[in-house]
Structure formats: C-alpha cells, structure tokens
N, C-alpha and C. Protein backbone atom coordinates (compact mmCIF):
# COMPACT_ATOMS: atom_id res chain seq x y z
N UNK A 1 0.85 -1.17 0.00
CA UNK A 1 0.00 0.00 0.00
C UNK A 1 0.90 1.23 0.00
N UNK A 2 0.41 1.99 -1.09
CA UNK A 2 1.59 3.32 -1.24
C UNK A 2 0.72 4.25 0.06
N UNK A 3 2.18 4.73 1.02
CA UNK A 3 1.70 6.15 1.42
C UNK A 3 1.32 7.48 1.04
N UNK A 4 0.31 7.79 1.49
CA UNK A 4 -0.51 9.29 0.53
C UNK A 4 0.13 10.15 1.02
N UNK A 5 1.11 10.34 1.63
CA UNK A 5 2.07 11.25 2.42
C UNK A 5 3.18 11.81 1.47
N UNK A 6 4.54 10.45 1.50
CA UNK A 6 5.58 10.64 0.75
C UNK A 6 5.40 9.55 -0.25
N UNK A 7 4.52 9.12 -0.70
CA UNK A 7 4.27 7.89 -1.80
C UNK A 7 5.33 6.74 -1.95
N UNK A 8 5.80 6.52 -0.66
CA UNK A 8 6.39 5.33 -0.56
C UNK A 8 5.69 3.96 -0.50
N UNK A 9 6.67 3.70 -1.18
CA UNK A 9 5.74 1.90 -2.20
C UNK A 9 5.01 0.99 -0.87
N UNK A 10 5.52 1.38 0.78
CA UNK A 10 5.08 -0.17 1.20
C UNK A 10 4.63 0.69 2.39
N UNK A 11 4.06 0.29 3.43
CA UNK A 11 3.26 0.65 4.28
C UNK A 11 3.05 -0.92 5.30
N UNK A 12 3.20 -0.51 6.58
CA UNK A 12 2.89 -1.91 7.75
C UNK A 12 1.50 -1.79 8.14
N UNK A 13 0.98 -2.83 8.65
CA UNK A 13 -0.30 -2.58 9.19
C UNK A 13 -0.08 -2.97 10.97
N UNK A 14 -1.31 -1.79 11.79
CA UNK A 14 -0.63 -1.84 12.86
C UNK A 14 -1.58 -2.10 13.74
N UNK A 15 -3.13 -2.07 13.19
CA UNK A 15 -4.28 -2.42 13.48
C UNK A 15 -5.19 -2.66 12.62
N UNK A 16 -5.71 -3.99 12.78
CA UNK A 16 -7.05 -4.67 11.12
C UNK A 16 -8.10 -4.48 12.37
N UNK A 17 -9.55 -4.13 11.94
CA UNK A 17 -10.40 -4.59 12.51
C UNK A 17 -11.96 -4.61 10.85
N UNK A 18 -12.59 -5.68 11.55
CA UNK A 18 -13.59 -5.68 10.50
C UNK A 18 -14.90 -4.77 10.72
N UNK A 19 -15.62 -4.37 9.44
CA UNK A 19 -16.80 -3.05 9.95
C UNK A 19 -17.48 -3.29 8.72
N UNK A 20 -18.79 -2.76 8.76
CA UNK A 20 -20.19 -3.17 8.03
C UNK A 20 -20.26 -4.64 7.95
N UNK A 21 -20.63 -5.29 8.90
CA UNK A 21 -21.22 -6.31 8.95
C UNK A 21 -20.04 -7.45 8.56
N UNK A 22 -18.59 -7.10 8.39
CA UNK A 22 -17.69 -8.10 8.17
C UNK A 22 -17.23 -7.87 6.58
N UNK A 23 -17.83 -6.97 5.63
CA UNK A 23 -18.04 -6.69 4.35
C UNK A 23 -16.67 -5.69 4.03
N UNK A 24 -16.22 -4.82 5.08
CA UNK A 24 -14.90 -4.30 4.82
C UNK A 24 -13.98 -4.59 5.89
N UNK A 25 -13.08 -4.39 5.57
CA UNK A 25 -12.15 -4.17 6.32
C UNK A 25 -11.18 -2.76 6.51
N UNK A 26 -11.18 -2.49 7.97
CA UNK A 26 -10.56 -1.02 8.51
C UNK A 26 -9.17 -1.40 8.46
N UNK A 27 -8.13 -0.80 8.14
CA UNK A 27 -6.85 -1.06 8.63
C UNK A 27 -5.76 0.16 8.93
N UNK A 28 -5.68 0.37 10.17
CA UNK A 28 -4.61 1.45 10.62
C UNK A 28 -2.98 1.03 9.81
N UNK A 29 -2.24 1.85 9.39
CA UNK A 29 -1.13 1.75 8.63
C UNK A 29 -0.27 2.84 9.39
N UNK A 30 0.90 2.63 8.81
CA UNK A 30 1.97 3.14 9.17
C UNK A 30 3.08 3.19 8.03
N UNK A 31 3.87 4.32 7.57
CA UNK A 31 4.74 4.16 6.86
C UNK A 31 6.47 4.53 7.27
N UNK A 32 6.99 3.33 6.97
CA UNK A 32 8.27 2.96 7.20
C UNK A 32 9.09 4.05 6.76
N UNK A 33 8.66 5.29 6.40
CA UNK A 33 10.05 6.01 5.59
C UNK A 33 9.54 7.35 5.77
N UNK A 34 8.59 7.57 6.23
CA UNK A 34 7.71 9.45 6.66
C UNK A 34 7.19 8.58 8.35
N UNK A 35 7.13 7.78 8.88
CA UNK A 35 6.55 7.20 9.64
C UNK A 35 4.99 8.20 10.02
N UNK A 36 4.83 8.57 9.16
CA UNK A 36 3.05 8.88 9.49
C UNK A 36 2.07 7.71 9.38
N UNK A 37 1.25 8.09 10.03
CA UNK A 37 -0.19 7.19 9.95
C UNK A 37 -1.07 7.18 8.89
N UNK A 38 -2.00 6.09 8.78
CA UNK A 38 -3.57 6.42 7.69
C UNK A 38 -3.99 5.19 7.71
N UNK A 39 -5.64 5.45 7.31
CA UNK A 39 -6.13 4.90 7.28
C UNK A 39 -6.70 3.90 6.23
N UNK A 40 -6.84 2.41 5.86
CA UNK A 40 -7.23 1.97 4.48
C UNK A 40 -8.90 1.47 4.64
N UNK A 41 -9.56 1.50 4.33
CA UNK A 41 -10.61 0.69 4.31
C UNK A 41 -10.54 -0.49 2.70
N UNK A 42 -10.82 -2.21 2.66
CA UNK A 42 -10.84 -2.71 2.02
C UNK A 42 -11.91 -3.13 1.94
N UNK A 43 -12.82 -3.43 0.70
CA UNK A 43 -14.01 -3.90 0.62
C UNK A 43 -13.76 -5.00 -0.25
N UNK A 44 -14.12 -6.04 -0.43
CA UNK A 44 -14.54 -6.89 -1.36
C UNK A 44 -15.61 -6.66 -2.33
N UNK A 45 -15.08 -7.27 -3.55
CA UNK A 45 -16.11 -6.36 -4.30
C UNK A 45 -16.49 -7.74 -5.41
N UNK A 46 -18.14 -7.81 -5.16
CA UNK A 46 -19.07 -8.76 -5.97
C UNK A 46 -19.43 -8.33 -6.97
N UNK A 47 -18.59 -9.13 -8.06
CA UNK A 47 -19.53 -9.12 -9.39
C UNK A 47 -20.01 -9.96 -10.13
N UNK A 48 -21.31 -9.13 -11.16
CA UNK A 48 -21.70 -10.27 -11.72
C UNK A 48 -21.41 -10.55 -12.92
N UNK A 49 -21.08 -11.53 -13.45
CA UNK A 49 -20.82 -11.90 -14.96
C UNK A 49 -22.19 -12.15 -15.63
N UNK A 50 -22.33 -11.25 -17.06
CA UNK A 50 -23.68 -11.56 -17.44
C UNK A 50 -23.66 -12.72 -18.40
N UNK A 51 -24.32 -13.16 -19.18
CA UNK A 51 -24.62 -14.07 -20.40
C UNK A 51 -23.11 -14.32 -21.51
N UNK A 52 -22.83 -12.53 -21.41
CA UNK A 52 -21.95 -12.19 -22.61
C UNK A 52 -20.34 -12.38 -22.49
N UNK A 53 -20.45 -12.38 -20.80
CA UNK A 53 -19.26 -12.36 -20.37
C UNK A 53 -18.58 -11.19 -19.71
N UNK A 54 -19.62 -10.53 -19.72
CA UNK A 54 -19.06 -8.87 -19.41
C UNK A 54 -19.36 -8.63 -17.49
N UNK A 55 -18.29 -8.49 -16.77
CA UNK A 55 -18.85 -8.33 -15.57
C UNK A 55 -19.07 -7.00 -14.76
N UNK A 56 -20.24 -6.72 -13.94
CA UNK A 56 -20.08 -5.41 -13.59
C UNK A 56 -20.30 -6.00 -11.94
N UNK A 57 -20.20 -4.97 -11.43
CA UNK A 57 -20.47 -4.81 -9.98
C UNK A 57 -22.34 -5.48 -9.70
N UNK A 58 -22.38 -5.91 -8.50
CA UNK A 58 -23.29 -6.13 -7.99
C UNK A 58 -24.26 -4.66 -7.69
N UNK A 59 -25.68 -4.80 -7.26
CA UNK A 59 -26.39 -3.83 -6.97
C UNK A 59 -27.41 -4.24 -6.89
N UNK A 60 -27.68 -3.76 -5.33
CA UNK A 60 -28.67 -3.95 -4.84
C UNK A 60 -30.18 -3.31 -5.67
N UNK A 61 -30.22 -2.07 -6.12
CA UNK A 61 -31.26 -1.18 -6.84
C UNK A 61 -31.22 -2.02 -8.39
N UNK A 62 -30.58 -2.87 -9.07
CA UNK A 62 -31.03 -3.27 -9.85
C UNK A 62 -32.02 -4.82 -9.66
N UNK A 63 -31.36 -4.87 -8.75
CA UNK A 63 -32.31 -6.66 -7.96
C UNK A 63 -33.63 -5.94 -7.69
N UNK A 64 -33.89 -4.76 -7.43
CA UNK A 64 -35.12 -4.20 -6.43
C UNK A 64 -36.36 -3.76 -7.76
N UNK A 65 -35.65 -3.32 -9.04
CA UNK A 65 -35.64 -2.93 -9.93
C UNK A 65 -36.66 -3.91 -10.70
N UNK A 66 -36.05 -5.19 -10.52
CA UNK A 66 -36.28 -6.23 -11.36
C UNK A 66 -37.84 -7.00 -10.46
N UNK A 67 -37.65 -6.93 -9.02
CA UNK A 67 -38.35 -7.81 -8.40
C UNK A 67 -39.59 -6.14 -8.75
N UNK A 68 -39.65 -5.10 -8.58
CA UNK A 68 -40.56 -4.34 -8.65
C UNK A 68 -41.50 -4.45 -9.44
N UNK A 69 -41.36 -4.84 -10.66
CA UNK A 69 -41.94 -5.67 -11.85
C UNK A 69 -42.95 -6.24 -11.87
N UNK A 70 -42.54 -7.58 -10.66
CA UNK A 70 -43.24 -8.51 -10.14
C UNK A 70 -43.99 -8.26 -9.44
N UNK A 71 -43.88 -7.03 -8.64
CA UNK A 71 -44.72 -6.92 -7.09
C UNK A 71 -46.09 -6.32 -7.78
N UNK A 72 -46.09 -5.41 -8.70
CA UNK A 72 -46.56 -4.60 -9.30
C UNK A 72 -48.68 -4.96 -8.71
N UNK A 73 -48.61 -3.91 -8.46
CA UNK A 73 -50.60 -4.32 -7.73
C UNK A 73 -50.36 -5.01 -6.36
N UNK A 74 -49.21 -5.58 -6.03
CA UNK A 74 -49.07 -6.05 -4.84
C UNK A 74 -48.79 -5.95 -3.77
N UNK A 75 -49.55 -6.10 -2.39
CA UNK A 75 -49.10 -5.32 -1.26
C UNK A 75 -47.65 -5.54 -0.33
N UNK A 76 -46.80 -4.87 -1.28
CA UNK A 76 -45.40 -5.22 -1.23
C UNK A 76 -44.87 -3.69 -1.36
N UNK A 77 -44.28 -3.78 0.25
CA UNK A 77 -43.47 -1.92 0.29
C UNK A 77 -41.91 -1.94 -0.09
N UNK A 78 -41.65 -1.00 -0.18
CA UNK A 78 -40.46 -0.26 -0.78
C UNK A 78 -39.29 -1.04 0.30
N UNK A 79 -39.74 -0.88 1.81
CA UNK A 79 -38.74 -1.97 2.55
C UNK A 79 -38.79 -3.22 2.77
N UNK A 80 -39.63 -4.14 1.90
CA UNK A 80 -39.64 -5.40 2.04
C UNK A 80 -38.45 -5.36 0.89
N UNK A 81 -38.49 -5.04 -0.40
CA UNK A 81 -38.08 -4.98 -1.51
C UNK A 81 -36.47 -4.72 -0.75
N UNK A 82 -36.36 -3.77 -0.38
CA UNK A 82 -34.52 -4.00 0.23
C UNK A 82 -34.30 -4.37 1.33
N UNK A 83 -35.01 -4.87 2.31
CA UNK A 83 -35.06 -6.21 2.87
C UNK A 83 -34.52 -7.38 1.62
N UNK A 84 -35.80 -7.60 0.88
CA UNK A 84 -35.21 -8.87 -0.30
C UNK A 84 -33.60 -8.64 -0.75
N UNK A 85 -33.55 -6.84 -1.80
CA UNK A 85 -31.96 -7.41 -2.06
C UNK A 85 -30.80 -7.53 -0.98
N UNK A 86 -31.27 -7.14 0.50
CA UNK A 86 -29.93 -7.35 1.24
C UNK A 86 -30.02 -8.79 1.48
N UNK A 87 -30.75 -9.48 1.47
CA UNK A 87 -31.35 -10.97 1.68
C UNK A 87 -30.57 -11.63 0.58
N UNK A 88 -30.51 -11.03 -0.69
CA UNK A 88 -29.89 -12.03 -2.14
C UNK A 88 -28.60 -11.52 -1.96
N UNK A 89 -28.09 -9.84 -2.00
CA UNK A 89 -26.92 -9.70 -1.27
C UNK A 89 -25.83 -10.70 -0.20
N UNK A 90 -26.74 -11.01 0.31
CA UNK A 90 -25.76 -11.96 1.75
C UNK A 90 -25.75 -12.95 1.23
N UNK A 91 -26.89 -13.42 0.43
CA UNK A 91 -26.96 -15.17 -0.22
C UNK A 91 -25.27 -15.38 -0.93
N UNK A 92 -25.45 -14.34 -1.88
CA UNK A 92 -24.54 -14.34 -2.87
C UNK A 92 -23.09 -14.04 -2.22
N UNK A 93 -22.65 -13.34 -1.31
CA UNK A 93 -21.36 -13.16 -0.89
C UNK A 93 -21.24 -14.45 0.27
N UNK A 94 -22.30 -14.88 0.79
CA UNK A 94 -22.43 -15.92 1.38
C UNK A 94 -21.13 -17.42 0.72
N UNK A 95 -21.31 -17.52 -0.93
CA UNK A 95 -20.85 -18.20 -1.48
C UNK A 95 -19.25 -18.25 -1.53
N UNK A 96 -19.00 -16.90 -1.42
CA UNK A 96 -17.09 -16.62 -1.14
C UNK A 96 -16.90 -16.70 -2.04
N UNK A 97 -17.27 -16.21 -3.19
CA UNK A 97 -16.75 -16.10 -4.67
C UNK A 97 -16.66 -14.90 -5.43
N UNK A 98 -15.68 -14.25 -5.64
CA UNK A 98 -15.88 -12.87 -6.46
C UNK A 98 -16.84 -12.48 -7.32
N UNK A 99 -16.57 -13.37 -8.14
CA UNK A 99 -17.75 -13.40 -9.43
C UNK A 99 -18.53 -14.59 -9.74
N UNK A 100 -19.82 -14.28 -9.54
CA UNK A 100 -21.27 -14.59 -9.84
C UNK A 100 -21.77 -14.74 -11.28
N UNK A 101 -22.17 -15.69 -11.60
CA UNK A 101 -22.84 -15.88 -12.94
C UNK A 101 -24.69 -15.37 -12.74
N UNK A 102 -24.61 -14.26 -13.71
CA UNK A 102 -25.91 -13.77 -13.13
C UNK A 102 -27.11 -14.81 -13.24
N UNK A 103 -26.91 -15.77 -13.77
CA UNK A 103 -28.28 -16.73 -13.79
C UNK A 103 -28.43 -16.79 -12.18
N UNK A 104 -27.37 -17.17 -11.36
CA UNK A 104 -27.29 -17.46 -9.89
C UNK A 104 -27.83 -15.79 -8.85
N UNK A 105 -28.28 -14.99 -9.45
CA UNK A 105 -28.60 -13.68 -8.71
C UNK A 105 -30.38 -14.57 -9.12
N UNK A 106 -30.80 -14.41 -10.18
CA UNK A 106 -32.06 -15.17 -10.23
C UNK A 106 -32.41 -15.80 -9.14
N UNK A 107 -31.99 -16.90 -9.30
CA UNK A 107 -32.08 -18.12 -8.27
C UNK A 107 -31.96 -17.81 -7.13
N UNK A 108 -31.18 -16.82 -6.54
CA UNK A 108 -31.20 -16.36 -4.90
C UNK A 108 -32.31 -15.37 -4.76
N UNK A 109 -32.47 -14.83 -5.91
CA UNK A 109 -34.40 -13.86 -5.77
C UNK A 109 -35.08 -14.77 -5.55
N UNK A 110 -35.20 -16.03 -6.04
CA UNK A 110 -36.14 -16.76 -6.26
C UNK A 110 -36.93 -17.14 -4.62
N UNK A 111 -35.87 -17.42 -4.01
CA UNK A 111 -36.26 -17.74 -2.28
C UNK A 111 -37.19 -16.80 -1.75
N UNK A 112 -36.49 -15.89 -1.57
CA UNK A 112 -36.86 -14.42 -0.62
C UNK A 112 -38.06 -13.80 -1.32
N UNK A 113 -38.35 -14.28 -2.56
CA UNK A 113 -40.19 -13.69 -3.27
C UNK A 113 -40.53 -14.31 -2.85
N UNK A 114 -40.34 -16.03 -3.05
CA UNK A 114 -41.65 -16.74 -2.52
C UNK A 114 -42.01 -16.34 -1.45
N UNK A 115 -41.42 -16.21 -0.22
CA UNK A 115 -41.66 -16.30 0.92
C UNK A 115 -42.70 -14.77 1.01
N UNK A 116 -42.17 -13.69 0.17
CA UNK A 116 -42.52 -12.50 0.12
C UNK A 116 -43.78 -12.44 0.11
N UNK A 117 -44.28 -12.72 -1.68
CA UNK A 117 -45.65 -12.64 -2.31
C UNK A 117 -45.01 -13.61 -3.23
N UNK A 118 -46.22 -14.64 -2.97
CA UNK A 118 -46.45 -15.91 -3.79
C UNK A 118 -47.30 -15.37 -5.01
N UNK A 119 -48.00 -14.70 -5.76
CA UNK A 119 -48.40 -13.81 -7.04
C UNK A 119 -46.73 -13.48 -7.62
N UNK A 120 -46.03 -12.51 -6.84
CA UNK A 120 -44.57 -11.99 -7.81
C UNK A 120 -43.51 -12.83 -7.82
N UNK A 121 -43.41 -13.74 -6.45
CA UNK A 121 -42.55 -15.27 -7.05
C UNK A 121 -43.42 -15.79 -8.81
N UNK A 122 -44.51 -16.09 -8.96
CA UNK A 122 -44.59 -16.49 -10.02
C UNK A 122 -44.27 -16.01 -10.79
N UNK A 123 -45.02 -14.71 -11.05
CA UNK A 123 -44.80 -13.83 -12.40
C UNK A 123 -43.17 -13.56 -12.73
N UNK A 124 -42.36 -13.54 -11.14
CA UNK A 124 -40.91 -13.65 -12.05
C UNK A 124 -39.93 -14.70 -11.80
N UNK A 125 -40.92 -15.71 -11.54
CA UNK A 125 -40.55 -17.62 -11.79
C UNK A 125 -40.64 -17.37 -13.35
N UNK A 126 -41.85 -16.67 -13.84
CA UNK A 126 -42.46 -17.11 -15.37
C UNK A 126 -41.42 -16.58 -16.40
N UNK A 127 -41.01 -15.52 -16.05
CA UNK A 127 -40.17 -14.59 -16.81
C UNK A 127 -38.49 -15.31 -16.73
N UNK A 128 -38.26 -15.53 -15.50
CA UNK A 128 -36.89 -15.87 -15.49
C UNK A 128 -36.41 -17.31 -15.63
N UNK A 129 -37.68 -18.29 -15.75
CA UNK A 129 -37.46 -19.54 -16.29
C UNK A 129 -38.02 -19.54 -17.21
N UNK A 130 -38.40 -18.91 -17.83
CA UNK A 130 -39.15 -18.82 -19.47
C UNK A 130 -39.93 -20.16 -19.29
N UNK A 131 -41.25 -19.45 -18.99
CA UNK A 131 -42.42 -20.56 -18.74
C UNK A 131 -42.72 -20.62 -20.08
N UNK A 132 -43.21 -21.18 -20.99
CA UNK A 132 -43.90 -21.21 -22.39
C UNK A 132 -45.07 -21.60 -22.30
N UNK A 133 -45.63 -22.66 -21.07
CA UNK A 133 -47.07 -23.06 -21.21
C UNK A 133 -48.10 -22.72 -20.25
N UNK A 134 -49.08 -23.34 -20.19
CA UNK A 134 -50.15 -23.18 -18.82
C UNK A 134 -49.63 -24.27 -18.07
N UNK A 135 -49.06 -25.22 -18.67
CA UNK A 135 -48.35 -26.24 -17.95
C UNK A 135 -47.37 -26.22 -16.95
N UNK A 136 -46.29 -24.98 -17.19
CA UNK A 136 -45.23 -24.44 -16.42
C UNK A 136 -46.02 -23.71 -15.41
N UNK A 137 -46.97 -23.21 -15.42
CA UNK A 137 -47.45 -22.46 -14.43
C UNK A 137 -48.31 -23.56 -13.27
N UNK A 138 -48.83 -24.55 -13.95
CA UNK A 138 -49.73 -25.50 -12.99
C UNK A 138 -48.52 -26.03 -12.43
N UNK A 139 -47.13 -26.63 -12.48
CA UNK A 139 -46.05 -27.12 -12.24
C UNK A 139 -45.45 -26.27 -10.69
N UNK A 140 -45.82 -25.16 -11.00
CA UNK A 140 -44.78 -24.24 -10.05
C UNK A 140 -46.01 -24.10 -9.50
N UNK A 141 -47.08 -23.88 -9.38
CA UNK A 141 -48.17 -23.66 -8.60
C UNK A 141 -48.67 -24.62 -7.65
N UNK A 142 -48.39 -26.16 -8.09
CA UNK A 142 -48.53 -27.66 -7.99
C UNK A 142 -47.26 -27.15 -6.75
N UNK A 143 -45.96 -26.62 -7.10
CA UNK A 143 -45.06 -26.73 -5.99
C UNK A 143 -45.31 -26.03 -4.97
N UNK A 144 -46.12 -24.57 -5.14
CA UNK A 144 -45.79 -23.75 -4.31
C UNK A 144 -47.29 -23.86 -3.33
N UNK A 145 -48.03 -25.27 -3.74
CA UNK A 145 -49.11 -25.99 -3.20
C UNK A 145 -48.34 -26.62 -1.69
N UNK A 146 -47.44 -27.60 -2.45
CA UNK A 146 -47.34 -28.68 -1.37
C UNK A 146 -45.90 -28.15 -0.66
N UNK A 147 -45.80 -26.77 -0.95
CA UNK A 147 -44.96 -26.41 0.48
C UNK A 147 -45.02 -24.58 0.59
N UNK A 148 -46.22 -24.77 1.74
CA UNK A 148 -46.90 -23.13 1.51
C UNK A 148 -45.70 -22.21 2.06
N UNK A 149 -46.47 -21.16 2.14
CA UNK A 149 -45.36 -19.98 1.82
C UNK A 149 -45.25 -20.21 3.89
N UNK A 150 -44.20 -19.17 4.12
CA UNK A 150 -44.25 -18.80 5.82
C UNK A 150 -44.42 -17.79 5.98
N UNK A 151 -45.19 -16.80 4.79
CA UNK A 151 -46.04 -15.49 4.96
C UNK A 151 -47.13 -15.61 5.79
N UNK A 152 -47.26 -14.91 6.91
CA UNK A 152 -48.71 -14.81 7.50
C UNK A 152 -49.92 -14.36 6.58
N UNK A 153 -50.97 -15.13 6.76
CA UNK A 153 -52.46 -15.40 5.68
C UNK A 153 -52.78 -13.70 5.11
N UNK A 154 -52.34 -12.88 6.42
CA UNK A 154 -53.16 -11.76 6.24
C UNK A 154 -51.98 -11.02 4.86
N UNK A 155 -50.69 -11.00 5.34
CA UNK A 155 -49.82 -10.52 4.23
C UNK A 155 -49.96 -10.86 2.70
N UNK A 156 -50.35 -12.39 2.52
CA UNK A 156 -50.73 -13.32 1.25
C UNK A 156 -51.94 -12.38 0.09
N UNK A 157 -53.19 -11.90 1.22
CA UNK A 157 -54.13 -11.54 0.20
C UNK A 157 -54.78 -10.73 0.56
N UNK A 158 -54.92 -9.75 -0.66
CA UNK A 158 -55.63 -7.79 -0.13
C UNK A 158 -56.99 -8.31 -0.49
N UNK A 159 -57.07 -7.42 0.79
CA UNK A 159 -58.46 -7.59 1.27
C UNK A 159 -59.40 -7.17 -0.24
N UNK A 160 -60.76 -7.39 -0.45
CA UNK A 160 -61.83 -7.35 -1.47
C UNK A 160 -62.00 -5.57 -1.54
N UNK A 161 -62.03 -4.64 -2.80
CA UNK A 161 -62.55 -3.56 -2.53
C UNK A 161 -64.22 -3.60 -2.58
C-alpha cells in the first residue's frame, strides 16, 4: 500500500479490525520512511458476470428494480423490496466467490419472493425460467401448493374492494 504522504511503495499494518457487517475491512497503517499514519478501508467487491461475459459490480437497486416488476398491484413496500436485495446480497457473498454468474442472482431472488408474495414469485418464476405453457405455471403452482409460503395469511391476500 503506497503512502498518501511521501508515496512510498510499502506501508505496515498496525491495526485490522472488521466493519459493516464483516463486508470491509478497517486497517490502521503506518509508513516505514515518513513514519506517518492512515487509514485503508478494504471492501470486497461482488460481481456479476452476465450471459456475454461482461462483468459489472453487484447492486442492490437493480435486484429491487427487477423484483418491482413482479410486485406490481401487490401489497409489497419499498422496505420489504430491500429487505429482499440485502437478503440475495448476503446469499450471494455468502458463497465466497468474487464473481457470480448472473443466472445465480435469479435463483437467490427466487427464495426471498416466494416467501414474500407468492403472485410476484410467479410472475418472475415465469419470466426468469421462461415458462412457455399453462403447464409451467400449474407445475410451479402444484409446488408452491405442497410447500406453503411462511407469509402470515393476512400478508398473502388484499383484502376485497
């Protein structure tokens, strides 16, 4: 680590401690040749690889983006929705892998809707597994039968106007 002082090439570390939830790291420094202090913060940084091969950074507002879609008419607020992406967030760094193949950001939405709203789990089950029939839909409906959601009844369905 170059010092921002006298831009000497190497720098000791003289205290690590971890901060935001374990996601960075703080590290007090010291340089061997100005002996001043500073501070580094290190983050790890998740990305996703798309289809093409091209990888960008993770983001939470595009997961929120995508599931919004789904929620659409549904009694689903703005903080369940980032509730969900810090939920696919942790899934995914959960794995200890830099880079993510975005089919696998799908698949970790996929959990945290159902449980959400069983209506926008489908509609973006339908979209992101490319349902083609009425068949794909009785299939996932058939599943999301014989193992109900752990949404309380009242969250599941708006009331009649």
């Amino acid at each position: 680590m170059k010092c921002p002082f006298c831009q000497h090439d190497d720098s000791r570390v003289i205290d690590s401690r971890s901060s935001e939830e374990g996601l960075s790291i703080r590290r007090r420094r010291e340089c061997p040749e100005c002996s001043r202090r500073f501070t580094t913060n290190e983050t790890i940084t998740l990305n996703i690889v798309k289809r093409n091969g091209v990888a960008e950074p993770f983001s939470r507002d595009k997961v929120i983006v995508g599931v919004r879609r789904a929620c659409q008419g549904r009694p689903v607020t703005e903080d369940d929705l980032a509730i969900l992406a810090a939920q696919v967030e942790e899934t995914l760094r959960a794995s200890g892998q830099a880079e993510i193949p975005s089919n696998e950001v799908g698949l970790a939405i996929l959990g945290p809707l159902r449980e959400l709203d069983e209506v926008a789990y489908l509609r973006f089950a339908s979209v992101y597994r490319s349902f083609e029939s009425i068949a794909d839909f009785e299939l996932e409906i058939e599943d999301l039968r014989s193992e109900p959601s752990k949404v309380p009844a009242e969250k599941q369905k708006e009331p009649a106007s």
